[in-house]
Protein backbone atom coordinates (compact mmCIF):
# COMPACT_ATOMS: atom_id res chain seq x y z
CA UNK A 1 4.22 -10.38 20.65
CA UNK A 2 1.67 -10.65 17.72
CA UNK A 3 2.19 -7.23 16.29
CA UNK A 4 6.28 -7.91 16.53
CA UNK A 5 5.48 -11.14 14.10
CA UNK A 6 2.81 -9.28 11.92
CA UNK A 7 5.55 -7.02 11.35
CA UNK A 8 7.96 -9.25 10.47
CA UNK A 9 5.80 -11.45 8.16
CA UNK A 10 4.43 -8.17 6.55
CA UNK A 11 7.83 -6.84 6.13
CA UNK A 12 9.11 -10.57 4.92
CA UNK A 13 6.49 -10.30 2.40
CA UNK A 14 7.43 -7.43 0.94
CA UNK A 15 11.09 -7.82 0.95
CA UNK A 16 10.33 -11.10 -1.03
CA UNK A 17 7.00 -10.11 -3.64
CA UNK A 18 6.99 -6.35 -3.76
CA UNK A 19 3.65 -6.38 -2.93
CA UNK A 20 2.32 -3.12 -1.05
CA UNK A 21 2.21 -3.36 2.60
CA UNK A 22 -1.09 -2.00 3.11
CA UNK A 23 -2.69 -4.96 1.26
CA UNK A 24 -1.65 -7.41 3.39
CA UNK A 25 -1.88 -4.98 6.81
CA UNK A 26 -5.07 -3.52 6.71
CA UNK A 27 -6.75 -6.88 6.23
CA UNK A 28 -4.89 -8.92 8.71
CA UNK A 29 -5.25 -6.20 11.71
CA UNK A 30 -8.92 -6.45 10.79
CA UNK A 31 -8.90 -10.28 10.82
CA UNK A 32 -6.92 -9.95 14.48
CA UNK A 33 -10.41 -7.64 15.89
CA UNK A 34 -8.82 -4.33 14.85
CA UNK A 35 -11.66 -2.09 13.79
CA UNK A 36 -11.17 -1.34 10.22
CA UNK A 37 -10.77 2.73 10.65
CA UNK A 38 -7.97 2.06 13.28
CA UNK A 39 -6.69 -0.80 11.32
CA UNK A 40 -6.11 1.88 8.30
CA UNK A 41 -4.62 4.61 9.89
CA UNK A 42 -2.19 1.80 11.67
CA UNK A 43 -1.15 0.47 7.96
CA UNK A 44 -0.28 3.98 6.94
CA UNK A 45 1.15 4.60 9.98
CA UNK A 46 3.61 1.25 9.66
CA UNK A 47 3.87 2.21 6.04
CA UNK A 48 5.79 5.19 6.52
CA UNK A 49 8.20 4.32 8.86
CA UNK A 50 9.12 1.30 6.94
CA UNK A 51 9.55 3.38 3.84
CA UNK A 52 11.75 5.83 5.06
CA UNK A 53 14.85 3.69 4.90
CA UNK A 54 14.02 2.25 1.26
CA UNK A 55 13.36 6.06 0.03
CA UNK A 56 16.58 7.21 1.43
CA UNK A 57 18.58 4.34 -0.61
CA UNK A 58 16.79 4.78 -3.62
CA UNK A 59 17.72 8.41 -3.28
CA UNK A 60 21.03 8.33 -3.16
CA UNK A 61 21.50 5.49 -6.29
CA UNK A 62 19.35 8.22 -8.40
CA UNK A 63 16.55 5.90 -8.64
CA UNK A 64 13.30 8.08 -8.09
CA UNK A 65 12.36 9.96 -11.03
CA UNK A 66 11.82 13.69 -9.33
CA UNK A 67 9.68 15.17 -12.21
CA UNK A 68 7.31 11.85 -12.09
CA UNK A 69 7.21 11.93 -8.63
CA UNK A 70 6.07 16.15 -8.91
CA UNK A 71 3.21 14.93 -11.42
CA UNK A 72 2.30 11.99 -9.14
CA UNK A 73 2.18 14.36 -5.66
CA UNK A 74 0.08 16.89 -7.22
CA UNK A 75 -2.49 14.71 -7.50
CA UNK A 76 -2.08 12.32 -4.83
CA UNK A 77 -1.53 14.94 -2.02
CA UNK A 78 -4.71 16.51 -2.40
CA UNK A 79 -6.61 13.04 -2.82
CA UNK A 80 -5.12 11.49 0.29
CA UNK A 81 -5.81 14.90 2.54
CA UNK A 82 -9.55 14.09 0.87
CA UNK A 83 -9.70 10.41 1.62
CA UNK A 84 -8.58 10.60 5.19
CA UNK A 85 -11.19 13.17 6.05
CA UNK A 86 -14.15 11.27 4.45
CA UNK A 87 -12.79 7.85 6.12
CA UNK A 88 -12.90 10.16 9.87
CA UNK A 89 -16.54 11.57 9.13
CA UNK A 90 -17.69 7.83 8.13
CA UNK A 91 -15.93 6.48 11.23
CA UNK A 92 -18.05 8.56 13.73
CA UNK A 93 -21.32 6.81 11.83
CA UNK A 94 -21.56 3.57 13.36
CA UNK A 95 -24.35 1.71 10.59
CA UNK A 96 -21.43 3.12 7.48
CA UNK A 97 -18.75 1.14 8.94
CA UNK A 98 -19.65 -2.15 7.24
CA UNK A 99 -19.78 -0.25 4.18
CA UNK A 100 -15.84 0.66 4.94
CA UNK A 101 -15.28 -3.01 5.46
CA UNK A 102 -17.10 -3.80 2.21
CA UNK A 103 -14.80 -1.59 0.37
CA UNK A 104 -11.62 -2.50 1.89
CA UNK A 105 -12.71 -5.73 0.96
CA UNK A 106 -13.76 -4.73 -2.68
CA UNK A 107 -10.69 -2.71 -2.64
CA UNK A 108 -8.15 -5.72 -2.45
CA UNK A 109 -9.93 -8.15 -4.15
CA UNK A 110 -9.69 -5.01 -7.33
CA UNK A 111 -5.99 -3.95 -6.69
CA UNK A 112 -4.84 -7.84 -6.29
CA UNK A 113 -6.82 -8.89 -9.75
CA UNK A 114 -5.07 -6.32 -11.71
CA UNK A 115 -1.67 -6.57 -9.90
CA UNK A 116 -1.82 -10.50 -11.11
CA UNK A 117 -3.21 -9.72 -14.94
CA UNK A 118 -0.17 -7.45 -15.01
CA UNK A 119 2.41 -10.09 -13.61
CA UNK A 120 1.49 -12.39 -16.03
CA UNK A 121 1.03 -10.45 -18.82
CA UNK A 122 4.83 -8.49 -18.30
CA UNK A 123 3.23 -5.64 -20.15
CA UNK A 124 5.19 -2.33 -20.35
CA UNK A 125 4.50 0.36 -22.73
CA UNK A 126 6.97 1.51 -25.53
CA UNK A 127 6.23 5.46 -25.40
CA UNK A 128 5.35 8.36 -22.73
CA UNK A 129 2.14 9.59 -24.11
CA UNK A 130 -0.22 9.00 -21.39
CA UNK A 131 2.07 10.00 -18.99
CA UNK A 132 0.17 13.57 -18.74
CA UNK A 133 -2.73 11.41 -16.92
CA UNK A 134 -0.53 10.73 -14.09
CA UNK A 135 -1.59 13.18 -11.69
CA UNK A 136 -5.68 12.00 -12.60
CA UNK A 137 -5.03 8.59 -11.58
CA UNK A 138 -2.55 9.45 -9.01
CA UNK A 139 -5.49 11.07 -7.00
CA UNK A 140 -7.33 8.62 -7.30
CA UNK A 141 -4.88 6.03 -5.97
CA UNK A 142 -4.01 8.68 -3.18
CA UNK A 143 -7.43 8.86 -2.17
CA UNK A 144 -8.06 5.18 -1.68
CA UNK A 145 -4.84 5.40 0.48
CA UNK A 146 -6.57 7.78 2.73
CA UNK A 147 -9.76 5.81 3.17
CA UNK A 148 -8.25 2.15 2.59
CA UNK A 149 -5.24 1.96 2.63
CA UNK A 150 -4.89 -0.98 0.58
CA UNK A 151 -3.31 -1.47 -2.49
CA UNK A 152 -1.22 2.05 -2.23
CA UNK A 153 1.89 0.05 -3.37
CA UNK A 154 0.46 -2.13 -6.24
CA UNK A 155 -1.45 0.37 -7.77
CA UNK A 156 1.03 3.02 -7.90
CA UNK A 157 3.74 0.54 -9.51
CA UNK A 158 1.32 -0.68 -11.86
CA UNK A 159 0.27 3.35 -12.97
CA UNK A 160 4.63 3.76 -13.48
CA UNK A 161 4.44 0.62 -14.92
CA UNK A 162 1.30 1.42 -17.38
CA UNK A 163 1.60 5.24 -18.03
CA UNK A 164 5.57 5.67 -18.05
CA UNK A 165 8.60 4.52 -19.45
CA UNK A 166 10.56 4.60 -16.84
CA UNK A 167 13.41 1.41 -16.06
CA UNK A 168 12.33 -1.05 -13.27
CA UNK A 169 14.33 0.55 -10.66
CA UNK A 170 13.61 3.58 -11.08
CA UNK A 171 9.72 2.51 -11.14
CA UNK A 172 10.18 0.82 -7.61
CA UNK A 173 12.21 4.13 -6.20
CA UNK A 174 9.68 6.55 -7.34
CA UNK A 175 6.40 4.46 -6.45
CA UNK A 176 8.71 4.05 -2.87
CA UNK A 177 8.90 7.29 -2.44
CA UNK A 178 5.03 7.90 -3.47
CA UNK A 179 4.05 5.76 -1.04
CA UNK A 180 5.73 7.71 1.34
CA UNK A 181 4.28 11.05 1.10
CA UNK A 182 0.86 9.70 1.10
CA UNK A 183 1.91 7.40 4.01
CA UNK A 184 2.72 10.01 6.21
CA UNK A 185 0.26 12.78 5.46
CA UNK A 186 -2.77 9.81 5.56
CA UNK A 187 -1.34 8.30 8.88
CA UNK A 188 -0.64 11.90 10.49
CA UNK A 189 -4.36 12.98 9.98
CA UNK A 190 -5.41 9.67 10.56
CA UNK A 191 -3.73 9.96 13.72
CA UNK A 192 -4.67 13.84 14.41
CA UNK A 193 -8.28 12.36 14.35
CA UNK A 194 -7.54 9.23 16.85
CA UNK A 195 -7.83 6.87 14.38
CA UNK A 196 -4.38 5.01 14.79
CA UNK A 197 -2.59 3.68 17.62
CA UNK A 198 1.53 4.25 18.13
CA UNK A 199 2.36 1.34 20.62
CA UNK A 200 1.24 -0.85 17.80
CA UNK A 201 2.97 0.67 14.93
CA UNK A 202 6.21 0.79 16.76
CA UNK A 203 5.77 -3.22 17.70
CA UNK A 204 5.33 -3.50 14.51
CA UNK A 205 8.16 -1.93 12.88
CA UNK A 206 10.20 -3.63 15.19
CA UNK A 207 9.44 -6.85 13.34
CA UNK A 208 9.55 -5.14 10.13
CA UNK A 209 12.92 -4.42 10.78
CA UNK A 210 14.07 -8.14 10.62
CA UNK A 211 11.40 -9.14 8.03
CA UNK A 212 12.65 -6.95 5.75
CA UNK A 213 16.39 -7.68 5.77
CA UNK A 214 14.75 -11.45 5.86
CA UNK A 215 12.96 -10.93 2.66
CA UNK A 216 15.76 -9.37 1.12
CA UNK A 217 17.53 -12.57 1.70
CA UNK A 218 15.02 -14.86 0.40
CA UNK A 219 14.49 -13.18 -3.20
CA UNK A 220 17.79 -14.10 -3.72
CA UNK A 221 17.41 -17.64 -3.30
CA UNK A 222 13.48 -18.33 -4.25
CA UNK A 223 12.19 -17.22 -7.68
CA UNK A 224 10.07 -14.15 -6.74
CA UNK A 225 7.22 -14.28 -9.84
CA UNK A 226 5.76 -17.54 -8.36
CA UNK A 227 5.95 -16.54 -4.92
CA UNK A 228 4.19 -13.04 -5.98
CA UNK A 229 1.29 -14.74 -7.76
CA UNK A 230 0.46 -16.80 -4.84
CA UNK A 231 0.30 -14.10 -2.62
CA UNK A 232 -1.97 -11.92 -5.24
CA UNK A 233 -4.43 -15.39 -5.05
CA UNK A 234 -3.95 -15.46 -1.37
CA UNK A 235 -4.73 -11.48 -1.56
CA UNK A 236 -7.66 -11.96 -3.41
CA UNK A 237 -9.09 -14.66 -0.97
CA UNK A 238 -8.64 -12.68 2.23
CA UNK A 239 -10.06 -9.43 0.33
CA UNK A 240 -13.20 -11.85 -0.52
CA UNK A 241 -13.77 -13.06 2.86
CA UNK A 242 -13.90 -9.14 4.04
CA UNK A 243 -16.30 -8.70 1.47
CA UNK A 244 -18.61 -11.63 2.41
CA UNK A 245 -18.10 -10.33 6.59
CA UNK A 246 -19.55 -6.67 5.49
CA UNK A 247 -22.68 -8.04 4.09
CA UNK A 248 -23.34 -9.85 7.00
């Protein structure tokens, strides 16, 4: 029943802040027991079948940029492929796994911080110039998804958001369907390697369902900037306390 309301409050969350799943997954699967390496390759796992839906409707209203999303996958492709095969060799060493705790941790705490500077700050930029970097950082964001997880969703918006200058829907569409193709090719090799588990992906998508029409609902009627920074500090807090458990 857990993994039915983790679903549902993850999915909630997102429906309501447009914060990236993964941030808030990875670290509460690890705060439930969940090793971290399973509890990564479950987030990417939930990711993409909660995405699917969002991609296809963003799709359709001609919302996802297709050349920015070309510059993005040539660089995040290759970076997730490279992430989820470094996270699977670090796995099977049993004194590095604190260290992936430590940077999921690190990870969050990093991704949260500039998600919140950016929120408050409303910054968007006024010309396409640095828009040829996009595949750079995009492999680097892909390749924390492989290994983390975390922060997938924030840090791709904020890149669109940063580097492009595209309109807010069409930043959400594209970073949606980002997140996808990462999502699935990190969770199927996380998975290929047995680091993932299907009976609790599927409970939790189950929730998701609800939580997301749910959170739909509820950015309608509360104001979704406040809500959003308090999350980010809550973010920041849980990705802290990870940090402080790895050094132990």
């Amino acid at each position: 029943m857990k993994f039915y309301l983790i679903g549902f409050f993850i999915a909630f969350l997102i429906g309501l802040t447009g914060v990236g799943g993964g941030t808030i997954t990875v670290p509460l699967l690890i705060i439930l027991g969940i090793e971290p390496s399973i509890a990564v390759g479950i987030s990417l796992g939930f990711s993409a079948m909660i995405k699917i839906p969002s991609s296809i409707v963003y799709f359709f209203k001609g919302h996802i940029e297709k050349k920015t999303l070309f510059y993005l996958s040539i660089g995040g492709v290759p970076g997730v492929i490279l992430g989820s095969l470094l996270l699977g060799n670090i796995h099977r060493h049993n004194h590095l796994r604190s260290v992936i705790l430590l940077l999921i941790g690190l990870t969050i705490v990093v991704s949260s911080l500039i998600n919140l500077w950016y929120t408050l700050k409303d910054y968007r930029p006024t010309t396409n110039k640095y828009a040829p970097l996009l595949p750079l950082f995009a492999f680097l964001i892909g390749f924390e998804v492989g290994t983390f997880s975390a922060g997938a969703g924030a840090l791709g918006t904020l890149l669109l958001l940063s580097l492009t200058t595209l309109s807010p829907s069409d930043v959400v569409g594209t970073d949606i369907a980002f997140g996808l193709i990462l999502s699935i090719i990190g969770g199927g090799i996380h998975l290929f390697q047995g680091l993932s588990d299907t009976n609790i992906i599927f409970k939790m998508v189950a929730g998701g369902v609800f939580g997301a029409v749910s959170g739909a609902y509820a950015c309608t009627v509360f104001p979704k900037k406040p809500a959003r920074i308090f999350l980010l500090f809550w973010l920041i807090f849980i990705g802290s306390v990870l940090f402080i458990r790895s050094l132990r």
